[in-house]
PDB file of N, CA and C in Angstrom:
ATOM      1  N   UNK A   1     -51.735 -92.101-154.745  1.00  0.00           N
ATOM      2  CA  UNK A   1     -51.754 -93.442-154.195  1.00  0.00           C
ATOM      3  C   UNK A   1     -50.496 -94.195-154.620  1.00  0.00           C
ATOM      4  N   UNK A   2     -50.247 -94.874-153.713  1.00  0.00           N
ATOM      5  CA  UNK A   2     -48.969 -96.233-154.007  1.00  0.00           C
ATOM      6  C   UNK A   2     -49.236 -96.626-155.366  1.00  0.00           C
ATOM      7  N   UNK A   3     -48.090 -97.049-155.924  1.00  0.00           N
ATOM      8  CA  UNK A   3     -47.898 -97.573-157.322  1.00  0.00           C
ATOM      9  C   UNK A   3     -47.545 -99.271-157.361  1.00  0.00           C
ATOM     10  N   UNK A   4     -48.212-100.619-157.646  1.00  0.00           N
ATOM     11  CA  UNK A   4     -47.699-101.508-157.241  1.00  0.00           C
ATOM     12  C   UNK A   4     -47.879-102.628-158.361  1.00  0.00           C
ATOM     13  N   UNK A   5     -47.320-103.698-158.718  1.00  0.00           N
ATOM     14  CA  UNK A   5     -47.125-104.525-159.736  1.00  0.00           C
ATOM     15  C   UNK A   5     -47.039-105.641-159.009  1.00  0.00           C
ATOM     16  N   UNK A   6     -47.614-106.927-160.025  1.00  0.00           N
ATOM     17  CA  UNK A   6     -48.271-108.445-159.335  1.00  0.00           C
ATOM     18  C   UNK A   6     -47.862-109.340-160.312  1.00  0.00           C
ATOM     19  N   UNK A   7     -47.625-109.975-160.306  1.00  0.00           N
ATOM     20  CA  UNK A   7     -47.689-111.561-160.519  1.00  0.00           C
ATOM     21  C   UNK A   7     -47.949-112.149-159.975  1.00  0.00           C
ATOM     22  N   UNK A   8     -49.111-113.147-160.724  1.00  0.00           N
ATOM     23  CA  UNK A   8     -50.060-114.414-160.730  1.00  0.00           C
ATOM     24  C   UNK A   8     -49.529-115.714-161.208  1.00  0.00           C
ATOM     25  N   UNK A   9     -50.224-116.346-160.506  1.00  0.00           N
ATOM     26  CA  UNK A   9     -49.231-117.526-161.171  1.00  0.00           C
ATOM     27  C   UNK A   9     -50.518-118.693-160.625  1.00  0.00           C
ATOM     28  N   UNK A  10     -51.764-119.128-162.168  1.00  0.00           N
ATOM     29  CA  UNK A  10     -52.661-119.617-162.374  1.00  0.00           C
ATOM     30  C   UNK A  10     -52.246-121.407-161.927  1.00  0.00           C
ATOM     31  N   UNK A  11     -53.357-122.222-161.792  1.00  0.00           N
ATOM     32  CA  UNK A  11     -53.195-123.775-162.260  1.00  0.00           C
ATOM     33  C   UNK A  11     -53.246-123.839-163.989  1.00  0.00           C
ATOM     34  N   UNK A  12     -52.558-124.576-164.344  1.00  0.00           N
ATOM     35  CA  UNK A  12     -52.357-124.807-165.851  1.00  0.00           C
ATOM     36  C   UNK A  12     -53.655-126.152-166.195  1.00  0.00           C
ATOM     37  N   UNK A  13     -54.482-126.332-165.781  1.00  0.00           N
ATOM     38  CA  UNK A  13     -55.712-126.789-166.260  1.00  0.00           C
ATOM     39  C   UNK A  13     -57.103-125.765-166.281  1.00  0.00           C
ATOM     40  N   UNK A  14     -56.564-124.776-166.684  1.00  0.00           N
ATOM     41  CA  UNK A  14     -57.546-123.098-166.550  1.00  0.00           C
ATOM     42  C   UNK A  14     -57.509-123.696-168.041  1.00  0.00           C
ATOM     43  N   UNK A  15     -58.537-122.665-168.536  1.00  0.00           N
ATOM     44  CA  UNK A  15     -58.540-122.142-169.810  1.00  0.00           C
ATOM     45  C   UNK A  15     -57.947-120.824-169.824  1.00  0.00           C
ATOM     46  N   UNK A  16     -57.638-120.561-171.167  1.00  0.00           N
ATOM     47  CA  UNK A  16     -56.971-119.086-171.296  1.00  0.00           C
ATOM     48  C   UNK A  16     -58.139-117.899-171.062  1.00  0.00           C
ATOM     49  N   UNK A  17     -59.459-118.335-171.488  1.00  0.00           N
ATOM     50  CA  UNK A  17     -60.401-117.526-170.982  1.00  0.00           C
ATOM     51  C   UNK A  17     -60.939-117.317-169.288  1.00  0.00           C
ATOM     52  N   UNK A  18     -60.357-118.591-168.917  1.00  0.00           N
ATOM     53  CA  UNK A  18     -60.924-118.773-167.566  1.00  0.00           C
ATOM     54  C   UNK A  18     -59.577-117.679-166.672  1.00  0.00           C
ATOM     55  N   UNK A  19     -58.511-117.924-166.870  1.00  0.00           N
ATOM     56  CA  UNK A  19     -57.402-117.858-166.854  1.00  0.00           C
ATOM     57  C   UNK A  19     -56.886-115.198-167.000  1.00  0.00           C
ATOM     58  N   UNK A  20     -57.860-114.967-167.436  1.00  0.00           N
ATOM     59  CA  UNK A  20     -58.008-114.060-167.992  1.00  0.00           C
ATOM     60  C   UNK A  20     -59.436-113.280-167.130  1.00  0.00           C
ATOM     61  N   UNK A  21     -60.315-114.198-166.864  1.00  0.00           N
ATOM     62  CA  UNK A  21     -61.492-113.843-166.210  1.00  0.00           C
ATOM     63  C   UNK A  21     -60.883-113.299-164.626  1.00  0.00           C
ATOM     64  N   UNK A  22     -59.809-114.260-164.262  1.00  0.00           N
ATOM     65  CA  UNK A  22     -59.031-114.221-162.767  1.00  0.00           C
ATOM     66  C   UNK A  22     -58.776-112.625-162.896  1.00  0.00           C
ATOM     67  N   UNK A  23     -57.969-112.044-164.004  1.00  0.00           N
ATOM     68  CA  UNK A  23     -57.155-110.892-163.885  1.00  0.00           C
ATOM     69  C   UNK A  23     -58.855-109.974-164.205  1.00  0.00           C
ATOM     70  N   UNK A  24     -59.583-110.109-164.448  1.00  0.00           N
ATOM     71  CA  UNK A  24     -60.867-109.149-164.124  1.00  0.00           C
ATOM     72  C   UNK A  24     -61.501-108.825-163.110  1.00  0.00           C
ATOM     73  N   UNK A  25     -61.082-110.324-162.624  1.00  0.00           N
ATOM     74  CA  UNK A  25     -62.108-110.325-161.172  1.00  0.00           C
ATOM     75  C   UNK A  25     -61.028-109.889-159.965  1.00  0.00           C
ATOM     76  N   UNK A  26     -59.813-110.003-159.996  1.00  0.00           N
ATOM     77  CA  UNK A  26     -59.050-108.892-159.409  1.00  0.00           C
ATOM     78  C   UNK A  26     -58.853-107.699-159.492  1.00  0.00           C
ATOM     79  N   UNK A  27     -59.056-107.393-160.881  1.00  0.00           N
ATOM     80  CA  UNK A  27     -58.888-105.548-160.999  1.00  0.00           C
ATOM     81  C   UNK A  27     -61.034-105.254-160.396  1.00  0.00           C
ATOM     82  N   UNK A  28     -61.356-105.959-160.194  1.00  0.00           N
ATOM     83  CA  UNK A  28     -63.089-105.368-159.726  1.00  0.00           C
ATOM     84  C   UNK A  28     -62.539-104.990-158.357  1.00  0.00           C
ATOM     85  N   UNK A  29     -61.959-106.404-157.349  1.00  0.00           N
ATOM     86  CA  UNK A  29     -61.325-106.115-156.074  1.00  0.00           C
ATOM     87  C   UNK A  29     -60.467-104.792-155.945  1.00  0.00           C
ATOM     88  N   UNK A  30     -59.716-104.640-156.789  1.00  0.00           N
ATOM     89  CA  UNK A  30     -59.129-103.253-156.521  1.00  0.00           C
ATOM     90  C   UNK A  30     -60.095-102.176-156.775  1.00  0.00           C
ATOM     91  N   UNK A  31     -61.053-101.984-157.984  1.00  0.00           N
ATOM     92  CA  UNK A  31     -62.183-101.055-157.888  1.00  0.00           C
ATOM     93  C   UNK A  31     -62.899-100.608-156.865  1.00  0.00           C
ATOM     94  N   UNK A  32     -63.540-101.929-156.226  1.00  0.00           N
ATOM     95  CA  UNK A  32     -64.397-101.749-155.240  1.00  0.00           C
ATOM     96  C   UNK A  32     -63.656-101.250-154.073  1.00  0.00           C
ATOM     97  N   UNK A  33     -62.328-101.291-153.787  1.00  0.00           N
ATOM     98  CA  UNK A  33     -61.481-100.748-152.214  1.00  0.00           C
ATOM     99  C   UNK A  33     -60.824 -99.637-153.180  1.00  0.00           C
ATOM    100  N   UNK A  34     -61.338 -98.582-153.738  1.00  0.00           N
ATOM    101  CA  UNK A  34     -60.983 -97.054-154.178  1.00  0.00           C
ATOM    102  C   UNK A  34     -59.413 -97.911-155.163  1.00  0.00           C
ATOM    103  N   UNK A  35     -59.285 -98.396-155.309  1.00  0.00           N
ATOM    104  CA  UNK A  35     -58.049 -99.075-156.133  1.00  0.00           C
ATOM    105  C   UNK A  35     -58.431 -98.792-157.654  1.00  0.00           C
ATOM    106  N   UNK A  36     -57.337 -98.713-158.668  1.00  0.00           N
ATOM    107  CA  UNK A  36     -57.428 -98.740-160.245  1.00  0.00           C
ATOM    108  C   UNK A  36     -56.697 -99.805-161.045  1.00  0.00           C
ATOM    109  N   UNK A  37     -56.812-100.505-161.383  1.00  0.00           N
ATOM    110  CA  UNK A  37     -55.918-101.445-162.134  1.00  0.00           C
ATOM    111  C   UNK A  37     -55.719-100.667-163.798  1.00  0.00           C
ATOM    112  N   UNK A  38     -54.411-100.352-163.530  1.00  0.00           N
ATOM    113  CA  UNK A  38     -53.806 -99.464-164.641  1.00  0.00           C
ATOM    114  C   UNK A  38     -53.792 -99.933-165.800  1.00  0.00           C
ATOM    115  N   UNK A  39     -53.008-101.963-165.397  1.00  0.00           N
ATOM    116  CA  UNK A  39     -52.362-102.253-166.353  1.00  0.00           C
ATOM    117  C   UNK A  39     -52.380-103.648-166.612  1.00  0.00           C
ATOM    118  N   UNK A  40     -52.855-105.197-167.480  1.00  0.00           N
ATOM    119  CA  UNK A  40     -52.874-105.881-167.072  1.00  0.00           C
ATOM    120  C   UNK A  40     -51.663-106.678-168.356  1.00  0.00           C
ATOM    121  N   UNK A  41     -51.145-107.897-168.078  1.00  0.00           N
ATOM    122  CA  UNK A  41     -50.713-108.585-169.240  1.00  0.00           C
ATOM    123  C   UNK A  41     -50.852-110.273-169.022  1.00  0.00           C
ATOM    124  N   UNK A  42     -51.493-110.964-170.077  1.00  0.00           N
ATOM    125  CA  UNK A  42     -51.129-112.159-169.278  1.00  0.00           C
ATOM    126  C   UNK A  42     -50.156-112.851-170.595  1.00  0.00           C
ATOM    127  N   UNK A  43     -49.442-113.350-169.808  1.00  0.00           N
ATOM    128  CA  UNK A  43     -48.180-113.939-170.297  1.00  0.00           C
ATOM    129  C   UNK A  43     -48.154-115.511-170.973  1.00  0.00           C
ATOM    130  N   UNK A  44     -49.912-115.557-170.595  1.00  0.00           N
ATOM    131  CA  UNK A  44     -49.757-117.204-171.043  1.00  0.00           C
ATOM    132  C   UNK A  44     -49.297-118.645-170.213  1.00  0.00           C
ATOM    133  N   UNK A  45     -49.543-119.715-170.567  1.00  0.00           N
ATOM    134  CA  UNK A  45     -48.994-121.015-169.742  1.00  0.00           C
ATOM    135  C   UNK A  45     -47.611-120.901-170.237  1.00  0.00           C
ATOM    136  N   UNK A  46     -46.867-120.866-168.977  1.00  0.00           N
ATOM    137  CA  UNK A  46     -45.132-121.196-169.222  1.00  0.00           C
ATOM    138  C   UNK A  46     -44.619-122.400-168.175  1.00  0.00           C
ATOM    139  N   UNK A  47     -43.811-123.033-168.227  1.00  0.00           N
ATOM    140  CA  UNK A  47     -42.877-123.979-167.273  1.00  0.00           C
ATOM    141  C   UNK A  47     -42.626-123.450-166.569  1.00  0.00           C
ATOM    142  N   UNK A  48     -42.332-123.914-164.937  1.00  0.00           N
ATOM    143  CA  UNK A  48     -41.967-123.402-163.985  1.00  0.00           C
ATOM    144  C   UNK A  48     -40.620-124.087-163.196  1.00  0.00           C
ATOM    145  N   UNK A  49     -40.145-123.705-163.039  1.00  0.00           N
ATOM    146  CA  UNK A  49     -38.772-123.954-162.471  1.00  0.00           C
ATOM    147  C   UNK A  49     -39.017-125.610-161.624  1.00  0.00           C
ATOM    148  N   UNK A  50     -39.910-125.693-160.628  1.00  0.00           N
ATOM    149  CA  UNK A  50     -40.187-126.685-160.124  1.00  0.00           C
ATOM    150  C   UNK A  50     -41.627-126.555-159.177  1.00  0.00           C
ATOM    151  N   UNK A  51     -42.255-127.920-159.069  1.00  0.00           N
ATOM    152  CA  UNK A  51     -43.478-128.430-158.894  1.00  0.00           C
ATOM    153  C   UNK A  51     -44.091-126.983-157.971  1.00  0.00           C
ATOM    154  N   UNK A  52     -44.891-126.858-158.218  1.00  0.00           N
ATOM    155  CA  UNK A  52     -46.040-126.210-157.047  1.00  0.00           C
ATOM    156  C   UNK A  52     -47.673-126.559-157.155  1.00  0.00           C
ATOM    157  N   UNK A  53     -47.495-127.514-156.160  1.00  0.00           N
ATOM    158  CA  UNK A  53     -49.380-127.829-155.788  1.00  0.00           C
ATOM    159  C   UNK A  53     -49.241-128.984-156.743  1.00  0.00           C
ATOM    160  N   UNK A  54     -47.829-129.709-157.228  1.00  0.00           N
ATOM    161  CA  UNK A  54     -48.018-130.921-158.264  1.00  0.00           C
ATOM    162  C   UNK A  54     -48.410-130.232-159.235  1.00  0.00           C
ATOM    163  N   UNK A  55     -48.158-129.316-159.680  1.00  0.00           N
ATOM    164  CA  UNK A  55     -48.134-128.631-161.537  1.00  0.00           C
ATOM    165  C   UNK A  55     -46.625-128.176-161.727  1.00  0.00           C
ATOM    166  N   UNK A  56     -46.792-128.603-162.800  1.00  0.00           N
ATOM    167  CA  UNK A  56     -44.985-128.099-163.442  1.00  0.00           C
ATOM    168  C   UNK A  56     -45.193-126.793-164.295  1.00  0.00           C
ATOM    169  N   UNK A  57     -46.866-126.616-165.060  1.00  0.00           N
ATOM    170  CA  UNK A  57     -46.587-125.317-165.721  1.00  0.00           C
ATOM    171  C   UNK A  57     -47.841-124.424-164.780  1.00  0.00           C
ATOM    172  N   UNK A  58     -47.943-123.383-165.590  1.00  0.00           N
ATOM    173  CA  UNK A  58     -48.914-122.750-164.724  1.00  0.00           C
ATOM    174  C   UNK A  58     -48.873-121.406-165.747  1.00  0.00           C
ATOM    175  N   UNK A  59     -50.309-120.674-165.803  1.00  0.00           N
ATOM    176  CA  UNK A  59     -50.849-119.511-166.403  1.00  0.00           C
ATOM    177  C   UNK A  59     -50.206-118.207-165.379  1.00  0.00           C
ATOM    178  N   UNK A  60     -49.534-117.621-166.429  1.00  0.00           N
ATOM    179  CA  UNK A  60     -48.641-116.311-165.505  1.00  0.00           C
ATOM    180  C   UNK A  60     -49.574-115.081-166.019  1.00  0.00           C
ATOM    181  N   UNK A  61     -49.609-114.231-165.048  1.00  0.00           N
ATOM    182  CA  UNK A  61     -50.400-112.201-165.163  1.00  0.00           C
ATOM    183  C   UNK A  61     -49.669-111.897-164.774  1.00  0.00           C
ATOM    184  N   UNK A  62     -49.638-110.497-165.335  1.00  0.00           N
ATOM    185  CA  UNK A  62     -48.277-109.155-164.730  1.00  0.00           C
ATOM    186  C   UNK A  62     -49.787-108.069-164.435  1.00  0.00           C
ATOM    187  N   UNK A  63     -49.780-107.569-163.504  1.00  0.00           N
ATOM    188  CA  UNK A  63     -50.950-106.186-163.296  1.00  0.00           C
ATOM    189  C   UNK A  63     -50.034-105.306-162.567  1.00  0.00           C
ATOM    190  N   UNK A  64     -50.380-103.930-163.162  1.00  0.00           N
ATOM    191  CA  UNK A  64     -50.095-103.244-162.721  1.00  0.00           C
ATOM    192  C   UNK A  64     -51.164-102.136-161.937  1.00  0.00           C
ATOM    193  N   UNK A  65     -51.053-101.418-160.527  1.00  0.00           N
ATOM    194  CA  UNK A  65     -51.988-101.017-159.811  1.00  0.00           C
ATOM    195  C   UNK A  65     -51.620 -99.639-159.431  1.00  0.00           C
ATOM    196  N   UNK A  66     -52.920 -99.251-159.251  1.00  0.00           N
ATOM    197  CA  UNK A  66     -52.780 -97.760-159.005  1.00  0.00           C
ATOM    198  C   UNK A  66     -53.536 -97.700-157.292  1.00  0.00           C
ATOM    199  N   UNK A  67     -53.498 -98.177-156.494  1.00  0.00           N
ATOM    200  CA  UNK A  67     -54.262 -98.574-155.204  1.00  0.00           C
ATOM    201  C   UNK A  67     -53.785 -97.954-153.667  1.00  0.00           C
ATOM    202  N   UNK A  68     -54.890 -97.914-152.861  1.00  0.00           N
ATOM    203  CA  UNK A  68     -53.575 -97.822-151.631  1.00  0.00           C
ATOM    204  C   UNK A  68     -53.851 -99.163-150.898  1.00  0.00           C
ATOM    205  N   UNK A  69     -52.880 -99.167-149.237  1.00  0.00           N
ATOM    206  CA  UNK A  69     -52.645-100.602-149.507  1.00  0.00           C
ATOM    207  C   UNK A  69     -53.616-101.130-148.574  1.00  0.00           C
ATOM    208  N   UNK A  70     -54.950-100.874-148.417  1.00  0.00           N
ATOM    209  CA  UNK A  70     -55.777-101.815-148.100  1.00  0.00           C
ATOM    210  C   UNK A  70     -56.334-102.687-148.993  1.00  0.00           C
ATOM    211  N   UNK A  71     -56.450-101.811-150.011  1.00  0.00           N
ATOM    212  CA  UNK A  71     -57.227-102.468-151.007  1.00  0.00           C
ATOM    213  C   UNK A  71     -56.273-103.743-151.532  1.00  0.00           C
ATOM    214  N   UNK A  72     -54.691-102.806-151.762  1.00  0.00           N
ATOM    215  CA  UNK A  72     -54.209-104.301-152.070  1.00  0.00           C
ATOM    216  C   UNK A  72     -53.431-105.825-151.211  1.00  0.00           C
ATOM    217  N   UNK A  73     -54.246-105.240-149.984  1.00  0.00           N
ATOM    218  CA  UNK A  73     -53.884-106.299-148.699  1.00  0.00           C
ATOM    219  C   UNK A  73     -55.133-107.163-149.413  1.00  0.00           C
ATOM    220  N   UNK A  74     -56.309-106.750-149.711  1.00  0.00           N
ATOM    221  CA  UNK A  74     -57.401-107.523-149.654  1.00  0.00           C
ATOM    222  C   UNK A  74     -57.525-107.953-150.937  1.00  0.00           C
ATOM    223  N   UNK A  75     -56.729-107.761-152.183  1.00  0.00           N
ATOM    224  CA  UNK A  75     -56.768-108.527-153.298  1.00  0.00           C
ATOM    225  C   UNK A  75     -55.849-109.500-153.055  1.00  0.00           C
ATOM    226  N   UNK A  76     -54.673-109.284-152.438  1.00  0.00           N
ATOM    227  CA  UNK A  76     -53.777-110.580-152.315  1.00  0.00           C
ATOM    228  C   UNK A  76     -54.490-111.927-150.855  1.00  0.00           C
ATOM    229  N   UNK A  77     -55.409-111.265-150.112  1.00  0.00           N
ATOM    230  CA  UNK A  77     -56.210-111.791-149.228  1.00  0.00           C
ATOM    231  C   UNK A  77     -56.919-113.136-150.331  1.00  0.00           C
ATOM    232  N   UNK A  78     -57.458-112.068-150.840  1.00  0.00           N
ATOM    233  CA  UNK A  78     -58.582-113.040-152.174  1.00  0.00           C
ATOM    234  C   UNK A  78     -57.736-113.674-153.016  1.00  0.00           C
ATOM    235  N   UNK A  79     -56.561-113.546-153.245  1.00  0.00           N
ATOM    236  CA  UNK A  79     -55.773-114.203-154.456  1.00  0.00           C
ATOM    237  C   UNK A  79     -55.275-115.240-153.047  1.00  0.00           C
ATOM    238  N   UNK A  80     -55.191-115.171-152.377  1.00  0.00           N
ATOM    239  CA  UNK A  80     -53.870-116.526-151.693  1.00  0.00           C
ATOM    240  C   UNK A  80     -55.792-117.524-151.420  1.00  0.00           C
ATOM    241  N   UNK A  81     -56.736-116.832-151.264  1.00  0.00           N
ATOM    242  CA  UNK A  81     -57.790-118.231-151.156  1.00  0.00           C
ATOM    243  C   UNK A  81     -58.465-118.189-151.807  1.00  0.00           C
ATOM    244  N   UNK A  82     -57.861-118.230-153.205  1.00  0.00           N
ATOM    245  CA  UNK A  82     -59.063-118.668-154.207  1.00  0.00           C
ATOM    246  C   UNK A  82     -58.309-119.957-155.223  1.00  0.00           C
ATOM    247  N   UNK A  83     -58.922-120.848-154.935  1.00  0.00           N
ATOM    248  CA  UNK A  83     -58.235-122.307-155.282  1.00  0.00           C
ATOM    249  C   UNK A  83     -57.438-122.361-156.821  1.00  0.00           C
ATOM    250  N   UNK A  84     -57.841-121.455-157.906  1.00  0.00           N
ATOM    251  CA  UNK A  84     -56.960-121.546-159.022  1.00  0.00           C
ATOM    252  C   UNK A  84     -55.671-120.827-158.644  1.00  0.00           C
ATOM    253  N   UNK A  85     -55.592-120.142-157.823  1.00  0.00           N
ATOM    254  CA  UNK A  85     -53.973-119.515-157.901  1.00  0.00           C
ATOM    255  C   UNK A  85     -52.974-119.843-157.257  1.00  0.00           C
ATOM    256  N   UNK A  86     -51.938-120.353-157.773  1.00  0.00           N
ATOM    257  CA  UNK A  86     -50.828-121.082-156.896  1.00  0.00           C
ATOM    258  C   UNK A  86     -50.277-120.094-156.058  1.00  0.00           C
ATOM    259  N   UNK A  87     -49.626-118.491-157.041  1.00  0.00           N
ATOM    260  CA  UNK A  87     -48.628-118.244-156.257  1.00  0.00           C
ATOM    261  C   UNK A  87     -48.903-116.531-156.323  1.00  0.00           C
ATOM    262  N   UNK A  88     -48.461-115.664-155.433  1.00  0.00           N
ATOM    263  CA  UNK A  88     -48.710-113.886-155.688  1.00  0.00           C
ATOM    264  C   UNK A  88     -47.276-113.273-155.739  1.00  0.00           C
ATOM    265  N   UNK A  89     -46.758-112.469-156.393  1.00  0.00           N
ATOM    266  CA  UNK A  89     -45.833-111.828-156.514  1.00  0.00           C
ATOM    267  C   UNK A  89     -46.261-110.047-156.320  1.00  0.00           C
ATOM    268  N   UNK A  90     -45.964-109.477-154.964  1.00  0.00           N
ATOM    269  CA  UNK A  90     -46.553-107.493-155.077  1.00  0.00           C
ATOM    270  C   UNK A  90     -45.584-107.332-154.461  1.00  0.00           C
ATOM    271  N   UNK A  91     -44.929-106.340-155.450  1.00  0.00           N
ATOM    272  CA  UNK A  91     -44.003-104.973-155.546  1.00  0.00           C
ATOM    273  C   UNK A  91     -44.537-103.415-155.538  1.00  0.00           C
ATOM    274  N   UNK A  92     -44.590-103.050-154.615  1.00  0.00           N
ATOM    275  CA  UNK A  92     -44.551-101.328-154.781  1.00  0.00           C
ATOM    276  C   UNK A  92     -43.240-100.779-155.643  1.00  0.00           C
ATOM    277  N   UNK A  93     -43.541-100.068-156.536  1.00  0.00           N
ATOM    278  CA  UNK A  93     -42.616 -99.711-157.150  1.00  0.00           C
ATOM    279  C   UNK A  93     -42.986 -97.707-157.602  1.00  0.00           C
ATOM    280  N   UNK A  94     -42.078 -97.449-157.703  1.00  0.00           N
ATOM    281  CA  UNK A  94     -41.827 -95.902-157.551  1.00  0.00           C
ATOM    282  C   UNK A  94     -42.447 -95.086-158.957  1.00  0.00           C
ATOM    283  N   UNK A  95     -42.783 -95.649-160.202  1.00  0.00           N
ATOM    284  CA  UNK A  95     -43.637 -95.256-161.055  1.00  0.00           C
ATOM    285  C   UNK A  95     -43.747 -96.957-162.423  1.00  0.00           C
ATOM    286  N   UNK A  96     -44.534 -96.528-163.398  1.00  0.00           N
ATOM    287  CA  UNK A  96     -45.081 -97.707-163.986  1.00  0.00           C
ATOM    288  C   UNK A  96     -44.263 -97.804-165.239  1.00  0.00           C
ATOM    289  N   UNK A  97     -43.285 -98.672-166.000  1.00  0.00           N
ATOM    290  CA  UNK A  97     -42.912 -98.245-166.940  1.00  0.00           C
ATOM    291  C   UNK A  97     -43.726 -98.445-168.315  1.00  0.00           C
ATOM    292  N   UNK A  98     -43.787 -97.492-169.470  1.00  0.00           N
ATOM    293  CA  UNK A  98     -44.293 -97.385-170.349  1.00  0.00           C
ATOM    294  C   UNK A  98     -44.618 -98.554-171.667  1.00  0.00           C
ATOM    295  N   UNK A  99     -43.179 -99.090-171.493  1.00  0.00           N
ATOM    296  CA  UNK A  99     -43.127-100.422-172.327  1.00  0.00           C
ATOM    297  C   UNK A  99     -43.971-101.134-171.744  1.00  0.00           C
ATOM    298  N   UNK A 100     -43.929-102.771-172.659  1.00  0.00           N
ATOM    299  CA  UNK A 100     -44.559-103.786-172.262  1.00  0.00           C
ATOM    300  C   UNK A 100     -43.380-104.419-171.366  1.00  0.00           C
ATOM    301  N   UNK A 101     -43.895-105.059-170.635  1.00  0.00           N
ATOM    302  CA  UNK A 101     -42.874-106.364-169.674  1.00  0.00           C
ATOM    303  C   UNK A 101     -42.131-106.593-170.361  1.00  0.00           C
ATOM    304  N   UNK A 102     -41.109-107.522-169.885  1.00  0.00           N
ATOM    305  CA  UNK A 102     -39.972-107.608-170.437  1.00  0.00           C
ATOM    306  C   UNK A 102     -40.350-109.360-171.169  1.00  0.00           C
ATOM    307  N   UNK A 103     -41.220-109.531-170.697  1.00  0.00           N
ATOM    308  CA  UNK A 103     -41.689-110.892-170.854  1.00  0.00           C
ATOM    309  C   UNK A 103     -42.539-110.814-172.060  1.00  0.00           C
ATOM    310  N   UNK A 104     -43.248-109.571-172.362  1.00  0.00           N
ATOM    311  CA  UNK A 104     -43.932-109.321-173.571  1.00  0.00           C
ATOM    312  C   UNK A 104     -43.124-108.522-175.015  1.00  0.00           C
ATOM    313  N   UNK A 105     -41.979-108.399-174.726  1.00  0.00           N
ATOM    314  CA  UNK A 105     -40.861-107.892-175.781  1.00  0.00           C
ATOM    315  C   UNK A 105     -40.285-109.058-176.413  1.00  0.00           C
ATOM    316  N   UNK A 106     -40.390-108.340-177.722  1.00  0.00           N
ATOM    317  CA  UNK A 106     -39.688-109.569-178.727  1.00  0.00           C
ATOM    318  C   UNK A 106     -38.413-109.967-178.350  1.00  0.00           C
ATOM    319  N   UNK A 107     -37.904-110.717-178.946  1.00  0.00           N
ATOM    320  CA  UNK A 107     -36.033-110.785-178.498  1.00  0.00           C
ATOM    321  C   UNK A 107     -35.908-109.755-179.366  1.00  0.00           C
ATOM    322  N   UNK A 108     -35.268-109.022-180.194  1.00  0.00           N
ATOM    323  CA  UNK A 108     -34.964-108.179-181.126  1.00  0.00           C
ATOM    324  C   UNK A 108     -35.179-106.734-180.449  1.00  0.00           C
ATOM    325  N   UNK A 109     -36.510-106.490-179.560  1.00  0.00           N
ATOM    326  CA  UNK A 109     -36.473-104.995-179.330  1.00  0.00           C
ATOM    327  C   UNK A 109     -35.789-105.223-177.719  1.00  0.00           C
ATOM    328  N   UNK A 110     -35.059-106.161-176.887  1.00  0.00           N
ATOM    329  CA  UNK A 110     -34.673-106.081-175.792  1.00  0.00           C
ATOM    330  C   UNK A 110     -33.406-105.296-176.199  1.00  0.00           C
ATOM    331  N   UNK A 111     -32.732-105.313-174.810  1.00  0.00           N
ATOM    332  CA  UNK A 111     -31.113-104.631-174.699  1.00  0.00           C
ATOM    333  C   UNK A 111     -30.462-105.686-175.459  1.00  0.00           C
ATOM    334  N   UNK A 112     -29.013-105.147-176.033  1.00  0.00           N
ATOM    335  CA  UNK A 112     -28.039-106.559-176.498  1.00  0.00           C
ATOM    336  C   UNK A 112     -27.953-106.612-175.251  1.00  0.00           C
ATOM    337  N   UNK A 113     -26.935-107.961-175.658  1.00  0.00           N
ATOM    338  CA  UNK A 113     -26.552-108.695-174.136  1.00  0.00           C
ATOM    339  C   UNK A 113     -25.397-109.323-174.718  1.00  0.00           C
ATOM    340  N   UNK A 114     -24.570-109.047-173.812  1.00  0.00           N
ATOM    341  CA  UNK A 114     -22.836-109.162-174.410  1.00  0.00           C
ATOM    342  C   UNK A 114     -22.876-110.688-174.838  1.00  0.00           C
ATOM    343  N   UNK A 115     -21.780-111.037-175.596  1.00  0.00           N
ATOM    344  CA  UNK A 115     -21.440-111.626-176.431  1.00  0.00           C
ATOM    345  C   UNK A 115     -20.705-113.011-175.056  1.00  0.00           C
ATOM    346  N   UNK A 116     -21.486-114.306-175.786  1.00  0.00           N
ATOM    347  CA  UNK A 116     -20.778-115.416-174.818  1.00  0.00           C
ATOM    348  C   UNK A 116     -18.827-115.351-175.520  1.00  0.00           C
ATOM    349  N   UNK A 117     -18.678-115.928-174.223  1.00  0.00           N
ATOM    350  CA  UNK A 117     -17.543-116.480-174.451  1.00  0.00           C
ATOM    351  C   UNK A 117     -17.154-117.949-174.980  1.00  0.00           C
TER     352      UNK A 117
END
């Protein structure tokens, strides 16, 4: 099956439990349409570049999926109308990488990154 990765992007008046319940009740949606949810991370309330729905921050998930793509037509179906979620981010991508996100790495274990000028 297709290999595919998501970002969520919650209302920031969730709880972190409530907020966490979302990324369960999406990996069930992928269960129930022969789908596997491999991989989940949630990243926590962060700032967002600018307003969406009148929120400035918002509760971010990274999932990663093991599905084919009905199933994940019909989780992003259920994610664009279910009133806590602002925004969906799905990538098919060609295999899953082993690390954590890049968003879940310390500064210290990332790549250097050349030297400012």
């Amino acid at each position: 099956m297709p290999l595919y990765e998501h970002v969520m992007i919650a209302r920031q008046d969730l709880s972190n439990t409530q907020a966490e319940a979302l990324i369960e009740h999406f990996g069930t949606v992928l269960a129930d349409n022969d789908g596997k949810l491999v991989d989940s991370e949630y990243w926590g309330v962060k700032t967002m570049a600018y307003k969406i729905n009148k929120n400035r921050k918002g509760h971010y998930a990274f999932l990663r999926s093991d599905a084919p793509a009905a199933a994940v037509q019909e989780m992003e179906r259920l994610m664009r109308l279910h009133e806590d979620v602002m925004r969906v981010l799905t990538i098919k991508v060609d295999d899953h990488a082993e690390l954590p996100s890049v968003q879940m790495q310390k500064r210290d274990e990332r790549d250097v990154r050349r030297e400012r000028r």
